[in-house]
N, C-alpha and C. Protein backbone atom coordinates (compact mmCIF):
# COMPACT_ATOMS: atom_id res chain seq x y z
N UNK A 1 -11.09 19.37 1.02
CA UNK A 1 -10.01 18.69 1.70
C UNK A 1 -10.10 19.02 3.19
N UNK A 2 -10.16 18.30 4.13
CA UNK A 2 -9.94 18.42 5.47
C UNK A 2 -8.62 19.35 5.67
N UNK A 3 -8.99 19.41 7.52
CA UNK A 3 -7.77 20.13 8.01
C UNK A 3 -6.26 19.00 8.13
N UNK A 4 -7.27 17.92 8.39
CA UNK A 4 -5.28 17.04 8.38
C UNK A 4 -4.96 17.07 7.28
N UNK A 5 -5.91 16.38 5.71
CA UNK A 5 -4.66 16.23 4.65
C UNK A 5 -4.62 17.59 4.68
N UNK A 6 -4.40 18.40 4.79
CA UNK A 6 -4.23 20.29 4.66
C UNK A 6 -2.97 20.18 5.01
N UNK A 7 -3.21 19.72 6.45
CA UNK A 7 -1.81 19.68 7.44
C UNK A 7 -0.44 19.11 6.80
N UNK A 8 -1.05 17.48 6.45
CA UNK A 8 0.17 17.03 6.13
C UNK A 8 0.73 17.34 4.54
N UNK A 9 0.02 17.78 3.43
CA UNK A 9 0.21 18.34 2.19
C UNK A 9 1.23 19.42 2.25
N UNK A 10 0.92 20.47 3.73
CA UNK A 10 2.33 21.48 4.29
C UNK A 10 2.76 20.54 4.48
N UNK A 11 2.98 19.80 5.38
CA UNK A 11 4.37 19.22 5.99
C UNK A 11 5.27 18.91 4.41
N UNK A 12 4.29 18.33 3.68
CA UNK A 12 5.15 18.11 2.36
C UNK A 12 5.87 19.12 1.93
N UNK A 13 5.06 19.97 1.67
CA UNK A 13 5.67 21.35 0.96
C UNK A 13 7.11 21.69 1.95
N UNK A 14 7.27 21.84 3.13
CA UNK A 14 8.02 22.20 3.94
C UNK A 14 8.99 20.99 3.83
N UNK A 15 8.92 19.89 3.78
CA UNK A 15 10.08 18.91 3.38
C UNK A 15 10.33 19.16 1.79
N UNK A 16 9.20 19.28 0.49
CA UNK A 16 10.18 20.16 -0.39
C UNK A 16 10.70 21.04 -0.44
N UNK A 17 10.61 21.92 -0.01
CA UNK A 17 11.66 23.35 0.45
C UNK A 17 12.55 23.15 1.24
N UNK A 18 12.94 22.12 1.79
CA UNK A 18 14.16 21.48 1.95
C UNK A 18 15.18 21.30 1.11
N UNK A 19 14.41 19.96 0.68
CA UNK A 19 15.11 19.17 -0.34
C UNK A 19 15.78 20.20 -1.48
N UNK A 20 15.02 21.13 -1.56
CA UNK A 20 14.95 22.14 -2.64
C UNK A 20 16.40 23.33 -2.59
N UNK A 21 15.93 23.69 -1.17
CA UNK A 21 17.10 24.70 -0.67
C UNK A 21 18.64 24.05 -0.63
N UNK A 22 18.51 22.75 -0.42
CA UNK A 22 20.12 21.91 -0.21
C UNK A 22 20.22 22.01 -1.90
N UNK A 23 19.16 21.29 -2.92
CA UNK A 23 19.92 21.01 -3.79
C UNK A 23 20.14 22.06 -4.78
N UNK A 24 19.67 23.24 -4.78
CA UNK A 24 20.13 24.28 -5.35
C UNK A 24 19.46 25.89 -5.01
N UNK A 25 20.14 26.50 -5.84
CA UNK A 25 19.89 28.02 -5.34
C UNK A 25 18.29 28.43 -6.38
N UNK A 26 17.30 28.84 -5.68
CA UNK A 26 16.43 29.31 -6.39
C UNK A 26 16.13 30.69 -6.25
N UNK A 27 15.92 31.27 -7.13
CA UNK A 27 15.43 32.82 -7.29
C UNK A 27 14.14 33.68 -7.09
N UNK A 28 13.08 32.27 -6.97
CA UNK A 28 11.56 32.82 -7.04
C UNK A 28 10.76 31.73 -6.04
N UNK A 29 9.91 32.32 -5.63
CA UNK A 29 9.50 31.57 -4.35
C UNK A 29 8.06 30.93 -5.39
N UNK A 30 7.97 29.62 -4.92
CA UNK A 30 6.83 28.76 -5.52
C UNK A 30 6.20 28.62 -4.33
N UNK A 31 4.79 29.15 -4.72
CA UNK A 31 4.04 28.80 -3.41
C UNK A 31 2.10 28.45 -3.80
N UNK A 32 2.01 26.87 -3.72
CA UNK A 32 0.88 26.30 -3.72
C UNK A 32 0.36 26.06 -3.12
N UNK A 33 -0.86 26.32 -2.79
CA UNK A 33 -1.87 26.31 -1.25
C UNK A 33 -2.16 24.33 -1.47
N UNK A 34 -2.31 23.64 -0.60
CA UNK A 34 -2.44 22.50 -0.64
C UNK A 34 -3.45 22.08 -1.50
N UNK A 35 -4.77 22.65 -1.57
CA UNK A 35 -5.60 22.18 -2.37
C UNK A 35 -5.45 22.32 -3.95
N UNK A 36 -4.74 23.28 -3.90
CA UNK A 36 -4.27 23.73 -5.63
C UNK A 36 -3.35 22.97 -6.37
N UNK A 37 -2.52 21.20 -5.45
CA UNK A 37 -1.59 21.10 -5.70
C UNK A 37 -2.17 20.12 -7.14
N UNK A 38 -1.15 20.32 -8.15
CA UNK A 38 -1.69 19.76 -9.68
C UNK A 38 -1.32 18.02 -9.90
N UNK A 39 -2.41 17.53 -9.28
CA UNK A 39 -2.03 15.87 -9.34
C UNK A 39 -2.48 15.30 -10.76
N UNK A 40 -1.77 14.61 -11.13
CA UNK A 40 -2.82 14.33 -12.63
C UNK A 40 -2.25 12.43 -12.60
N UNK A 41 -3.31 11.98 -13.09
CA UNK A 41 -3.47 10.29 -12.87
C UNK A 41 -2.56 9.72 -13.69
N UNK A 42 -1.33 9.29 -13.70
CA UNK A 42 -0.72 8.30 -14.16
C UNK A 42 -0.82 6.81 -14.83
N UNK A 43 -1.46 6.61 -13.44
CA UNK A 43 -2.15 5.49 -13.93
C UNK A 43 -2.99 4.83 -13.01
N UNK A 44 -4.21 3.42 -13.00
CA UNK A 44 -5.09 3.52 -12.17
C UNK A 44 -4.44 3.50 -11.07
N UNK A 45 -4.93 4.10 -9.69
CA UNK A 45 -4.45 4.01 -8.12
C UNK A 45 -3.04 4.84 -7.77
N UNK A 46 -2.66 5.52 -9.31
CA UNK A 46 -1.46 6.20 -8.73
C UNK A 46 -1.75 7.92 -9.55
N UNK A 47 -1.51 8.90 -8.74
CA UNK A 47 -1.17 10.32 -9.29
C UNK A 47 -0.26 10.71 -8.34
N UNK A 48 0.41 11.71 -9.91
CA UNK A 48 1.47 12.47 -9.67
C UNK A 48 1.20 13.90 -9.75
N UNK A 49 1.50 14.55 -8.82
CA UNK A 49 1.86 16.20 -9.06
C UNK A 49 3.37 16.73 -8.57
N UNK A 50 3.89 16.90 -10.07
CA UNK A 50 5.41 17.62 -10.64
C UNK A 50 5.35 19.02 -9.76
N UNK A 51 6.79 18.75 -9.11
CA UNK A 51 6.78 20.03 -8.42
C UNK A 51 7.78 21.15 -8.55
N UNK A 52 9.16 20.17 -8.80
CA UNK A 52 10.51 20.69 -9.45
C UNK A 52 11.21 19.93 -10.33
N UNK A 53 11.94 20.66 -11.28
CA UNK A 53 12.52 19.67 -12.24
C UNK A 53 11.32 19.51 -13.64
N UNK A 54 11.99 18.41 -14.27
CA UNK A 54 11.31 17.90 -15.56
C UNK A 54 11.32 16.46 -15.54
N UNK A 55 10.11 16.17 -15.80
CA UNK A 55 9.63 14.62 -16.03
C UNK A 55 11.08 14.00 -16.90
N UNK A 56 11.91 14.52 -17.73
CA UNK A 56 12.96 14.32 -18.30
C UNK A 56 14.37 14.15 -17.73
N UNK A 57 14.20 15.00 -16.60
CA UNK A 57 15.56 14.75 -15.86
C UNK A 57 15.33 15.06 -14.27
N UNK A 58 15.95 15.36 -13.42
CA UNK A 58 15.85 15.61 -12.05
C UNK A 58 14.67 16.22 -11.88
N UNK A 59 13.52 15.82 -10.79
CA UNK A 59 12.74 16.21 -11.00
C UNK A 59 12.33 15.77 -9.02
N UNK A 60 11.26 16.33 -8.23
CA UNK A 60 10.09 15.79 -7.18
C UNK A 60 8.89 15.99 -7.80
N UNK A 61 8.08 15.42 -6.40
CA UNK A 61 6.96 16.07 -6.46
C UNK A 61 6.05 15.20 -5.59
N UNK A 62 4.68 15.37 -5.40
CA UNK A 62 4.18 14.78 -4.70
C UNK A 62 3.41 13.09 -5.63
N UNK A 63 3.28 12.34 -4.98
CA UNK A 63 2.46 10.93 -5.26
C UNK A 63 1.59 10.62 -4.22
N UNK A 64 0.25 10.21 -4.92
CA UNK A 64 -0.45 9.85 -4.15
C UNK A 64 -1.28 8.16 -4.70
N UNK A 65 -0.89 7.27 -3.70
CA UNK A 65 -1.30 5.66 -4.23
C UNK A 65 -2.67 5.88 -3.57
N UNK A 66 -3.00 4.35 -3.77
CA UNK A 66 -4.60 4.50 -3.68
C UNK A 66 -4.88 3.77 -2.55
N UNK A 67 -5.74 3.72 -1.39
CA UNK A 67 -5.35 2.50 -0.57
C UNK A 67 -5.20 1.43 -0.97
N UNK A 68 -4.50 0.38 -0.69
CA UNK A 68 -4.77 -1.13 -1.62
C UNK A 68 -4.07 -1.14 -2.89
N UNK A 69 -3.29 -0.23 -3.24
CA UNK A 69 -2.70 -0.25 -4.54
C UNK A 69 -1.24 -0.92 -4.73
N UNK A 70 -0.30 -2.01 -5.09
CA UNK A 70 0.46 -2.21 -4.82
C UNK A 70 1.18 -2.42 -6.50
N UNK A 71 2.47 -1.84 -6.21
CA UNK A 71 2.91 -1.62 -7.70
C UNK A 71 3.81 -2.92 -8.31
N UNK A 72 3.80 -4.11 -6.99
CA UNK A 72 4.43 -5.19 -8.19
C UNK A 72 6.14 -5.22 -8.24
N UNK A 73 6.94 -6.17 -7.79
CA UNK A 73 8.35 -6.11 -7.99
C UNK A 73 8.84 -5.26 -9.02
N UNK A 74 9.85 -4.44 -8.56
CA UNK A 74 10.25 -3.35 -10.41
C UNK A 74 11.18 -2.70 -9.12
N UNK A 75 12.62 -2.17 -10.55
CA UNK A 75 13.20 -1.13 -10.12
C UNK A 75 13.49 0.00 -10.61
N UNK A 76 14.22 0.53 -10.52
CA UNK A 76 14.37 1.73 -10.85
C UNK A 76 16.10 1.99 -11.24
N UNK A 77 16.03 2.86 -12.64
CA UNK A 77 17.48 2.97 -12.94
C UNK A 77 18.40 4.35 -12.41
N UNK A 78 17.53 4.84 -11.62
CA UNK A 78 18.21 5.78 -10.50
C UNK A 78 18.08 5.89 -8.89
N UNK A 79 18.57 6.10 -8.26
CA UNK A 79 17.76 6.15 -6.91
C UNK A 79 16.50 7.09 -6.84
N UNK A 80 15.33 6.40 -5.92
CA UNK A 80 14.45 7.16 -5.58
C UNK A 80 14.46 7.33 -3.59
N UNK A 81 14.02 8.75 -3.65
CA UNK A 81 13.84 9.08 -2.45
C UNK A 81 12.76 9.53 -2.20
N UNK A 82 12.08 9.55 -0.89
CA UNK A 82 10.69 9.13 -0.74
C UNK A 82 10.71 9.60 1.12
N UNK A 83 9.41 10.31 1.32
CA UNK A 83 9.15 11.08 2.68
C UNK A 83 7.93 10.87 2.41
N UNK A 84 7.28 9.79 4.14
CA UNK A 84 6.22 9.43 3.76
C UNK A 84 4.93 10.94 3.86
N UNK A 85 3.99 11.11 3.91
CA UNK A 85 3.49 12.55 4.47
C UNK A 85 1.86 11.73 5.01
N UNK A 86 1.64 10.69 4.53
CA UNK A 86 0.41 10.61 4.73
C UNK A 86 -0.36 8.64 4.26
N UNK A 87 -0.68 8.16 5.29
CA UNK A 87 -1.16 6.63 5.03
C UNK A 87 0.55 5.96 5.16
N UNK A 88 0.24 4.55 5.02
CA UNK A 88 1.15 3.74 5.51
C UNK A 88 1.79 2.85 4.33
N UNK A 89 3.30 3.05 3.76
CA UNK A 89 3.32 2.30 2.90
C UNK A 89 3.96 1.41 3.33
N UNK A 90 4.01 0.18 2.28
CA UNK A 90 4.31 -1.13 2.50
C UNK A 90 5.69 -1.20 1.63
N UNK A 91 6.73 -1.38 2.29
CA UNK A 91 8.13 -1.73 1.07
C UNK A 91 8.90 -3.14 1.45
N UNK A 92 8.61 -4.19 0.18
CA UNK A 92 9.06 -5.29 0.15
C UNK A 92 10.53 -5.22 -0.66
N UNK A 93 11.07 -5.73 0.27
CA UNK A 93 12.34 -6.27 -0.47
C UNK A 93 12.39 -7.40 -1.40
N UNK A 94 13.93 -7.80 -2.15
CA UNK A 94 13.74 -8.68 -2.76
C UNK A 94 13.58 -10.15 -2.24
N UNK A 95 13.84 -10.07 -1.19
CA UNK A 95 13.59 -10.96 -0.63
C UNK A 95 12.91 -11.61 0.25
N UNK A 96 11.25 -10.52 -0.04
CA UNK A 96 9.90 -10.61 0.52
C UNK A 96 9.67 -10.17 1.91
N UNK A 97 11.01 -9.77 2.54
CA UNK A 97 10.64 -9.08 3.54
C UNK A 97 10.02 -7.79 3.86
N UNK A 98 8.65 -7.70 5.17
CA UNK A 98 8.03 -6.12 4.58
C UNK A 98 8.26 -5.46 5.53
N UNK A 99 8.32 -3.81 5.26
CA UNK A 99 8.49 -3.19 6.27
C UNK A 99 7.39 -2.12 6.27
N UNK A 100 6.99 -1.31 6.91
CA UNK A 100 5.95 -0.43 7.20
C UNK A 100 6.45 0.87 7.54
N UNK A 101 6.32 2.08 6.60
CA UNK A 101 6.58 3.40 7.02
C UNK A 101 5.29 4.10 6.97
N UNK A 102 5.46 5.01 7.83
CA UNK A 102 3.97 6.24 8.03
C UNK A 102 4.61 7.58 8.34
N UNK A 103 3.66 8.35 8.57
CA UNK A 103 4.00 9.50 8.46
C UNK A 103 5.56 10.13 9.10
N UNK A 104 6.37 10.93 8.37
CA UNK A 104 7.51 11.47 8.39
C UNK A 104 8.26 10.76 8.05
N UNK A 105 8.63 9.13 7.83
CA UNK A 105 9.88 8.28 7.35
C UNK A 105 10.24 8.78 6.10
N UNK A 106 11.39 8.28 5.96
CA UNK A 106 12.53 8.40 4.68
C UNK A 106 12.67 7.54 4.42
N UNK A 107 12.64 7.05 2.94
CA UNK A 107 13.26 5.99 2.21
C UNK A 107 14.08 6.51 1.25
N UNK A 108 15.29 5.73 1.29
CA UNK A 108 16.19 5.58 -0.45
C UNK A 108 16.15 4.80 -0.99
N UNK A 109 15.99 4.07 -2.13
CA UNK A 109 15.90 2.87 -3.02
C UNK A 109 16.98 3.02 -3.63
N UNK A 110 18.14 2.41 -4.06
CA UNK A 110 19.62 2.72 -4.85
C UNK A 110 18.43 2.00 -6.27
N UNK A 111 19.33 3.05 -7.38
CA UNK A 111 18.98 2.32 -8.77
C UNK A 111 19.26 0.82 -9.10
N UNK A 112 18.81 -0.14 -9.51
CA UNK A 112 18.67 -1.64 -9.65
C UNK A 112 18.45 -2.36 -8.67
N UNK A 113 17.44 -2.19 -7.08
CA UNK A 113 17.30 -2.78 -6.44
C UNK A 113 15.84 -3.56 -6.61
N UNK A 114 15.99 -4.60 -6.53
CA UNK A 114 14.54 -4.78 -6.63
C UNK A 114 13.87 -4.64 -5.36
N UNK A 115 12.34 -4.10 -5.76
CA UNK A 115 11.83 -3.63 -4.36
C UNK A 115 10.15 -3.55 -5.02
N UNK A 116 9.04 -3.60 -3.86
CA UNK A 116 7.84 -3.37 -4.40
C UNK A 116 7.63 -2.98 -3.21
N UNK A 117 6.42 -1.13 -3.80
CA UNK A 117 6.08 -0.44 -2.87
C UNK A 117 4.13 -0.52 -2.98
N UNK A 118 3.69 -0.74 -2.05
CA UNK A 118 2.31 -0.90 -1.82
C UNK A 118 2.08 0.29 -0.57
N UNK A 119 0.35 0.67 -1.06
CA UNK A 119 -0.28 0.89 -0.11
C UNK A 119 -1.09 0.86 0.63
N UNK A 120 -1.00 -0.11 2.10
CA UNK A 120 -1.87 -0.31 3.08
C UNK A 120 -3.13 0.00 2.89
N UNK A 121 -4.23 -0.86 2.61
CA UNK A 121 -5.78 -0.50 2.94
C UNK A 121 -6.38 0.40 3.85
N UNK A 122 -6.92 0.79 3.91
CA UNK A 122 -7.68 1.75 4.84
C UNK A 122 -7.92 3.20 4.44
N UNK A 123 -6.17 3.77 3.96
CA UNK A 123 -6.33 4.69 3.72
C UNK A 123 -5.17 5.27 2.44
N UNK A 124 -5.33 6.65 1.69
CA UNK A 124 -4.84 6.40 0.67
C UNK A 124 -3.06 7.08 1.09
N UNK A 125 -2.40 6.68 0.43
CA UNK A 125 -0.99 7.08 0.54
C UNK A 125 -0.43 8.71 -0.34
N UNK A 126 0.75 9.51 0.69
CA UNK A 126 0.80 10.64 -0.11
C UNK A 126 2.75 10.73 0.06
N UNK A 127 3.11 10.76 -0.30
CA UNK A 127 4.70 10.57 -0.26
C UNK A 127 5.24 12.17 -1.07
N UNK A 128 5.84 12.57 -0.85
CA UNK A 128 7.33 13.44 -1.58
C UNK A 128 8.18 12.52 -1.91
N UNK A 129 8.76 12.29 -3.15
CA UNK A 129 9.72 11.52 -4.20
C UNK A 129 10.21 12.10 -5.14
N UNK A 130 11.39 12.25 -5.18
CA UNK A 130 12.33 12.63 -6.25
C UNK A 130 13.50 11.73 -6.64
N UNK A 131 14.28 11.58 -7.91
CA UNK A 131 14.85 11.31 -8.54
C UNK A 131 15.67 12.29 -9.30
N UNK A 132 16.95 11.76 -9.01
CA UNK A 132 18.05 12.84 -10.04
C UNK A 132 18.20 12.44 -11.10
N UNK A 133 16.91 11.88 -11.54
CA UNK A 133 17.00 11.62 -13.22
C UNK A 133 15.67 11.54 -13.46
N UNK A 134 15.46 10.88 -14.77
CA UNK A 134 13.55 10.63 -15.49
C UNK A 134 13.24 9.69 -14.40
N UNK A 135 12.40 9.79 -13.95
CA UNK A 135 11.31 8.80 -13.64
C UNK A 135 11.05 7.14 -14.17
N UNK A 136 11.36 6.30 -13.76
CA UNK A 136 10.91 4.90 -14.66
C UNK A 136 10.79 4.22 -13.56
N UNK A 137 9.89 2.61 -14.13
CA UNK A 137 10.02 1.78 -13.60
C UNK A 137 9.82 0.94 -14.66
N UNK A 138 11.01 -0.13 -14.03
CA UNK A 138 10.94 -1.73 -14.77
C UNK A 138 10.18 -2.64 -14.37
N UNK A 139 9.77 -3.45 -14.35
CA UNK A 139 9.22 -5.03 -13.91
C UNK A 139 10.70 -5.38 -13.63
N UNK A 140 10.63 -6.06 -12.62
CA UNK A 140 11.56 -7.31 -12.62
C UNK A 140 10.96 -9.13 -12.41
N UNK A 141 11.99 -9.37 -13.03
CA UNK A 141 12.34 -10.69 -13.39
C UNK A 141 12.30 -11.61 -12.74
């Protein structure tokens, strides 16, 4: 791994230890060197590495899309929140309008919005995302 994704993989970590410290009290310090972080493939063009929480209920962690990967209108039955760390994603509304975030933006998605998140060619995408619930996505209609 290079020195930038190095760089920005901290910046992640340091925006989860944020997120982390507001939303509750922890007792033991978690500490993963960037290259060690545990991504495992979801599905083609997308991995996830679980960072807090349970795939079952409140949970972050890091995502990484693929360049060119775009996931298709769908929502979600909780809000997702999202800090970009790395590449440029693409978020369409429902009403096809696009907008472009890169490194350091924030997104919230409220649960039942329709929305499709892509990522820009060139290079691959790395976000922090959590949910105060399971994880899903729907297709929409």
């Amino acid at each position: 791994m290079n020195k930038r994704k190095t760089a920005a993989l901290s910046a992640a970590f340091v925006a989860l230890a944020v997120i982390v410290a507001i939303g509750s009290a922890v007792s033991a310090e978690v500490l993963t060197p960037a290259k060690s972080v545990p991504f495992k493939k979801v599905m083609l063009g997308v991995e996830k590495a679980g960072l807090w929480g349970s795939p079952a209920g409140e949970h972050g962690g890091l995502t990484r899309m693929a360049a060119g990967f775009k996931a298709g209108l769908h929502t979600h039955a909780r809000e997702v929140r999202m800090v970009i760390v790395e590449g440029t994603i693409l978020y369409t509304d429902a009403k096809g309008g696009v907008t472009e975030f890169t490194k350091g933006a924030y997104l919230m998605v409220p649960g039942g919005v329709k929305h499709d998140t892509a990522c820009a060619p060139g290079a691959d995408c790395v976000f922090v995302e959590s949910q105060p619930g399971a994880f899903d996505m729907k297709p929409a209609k």
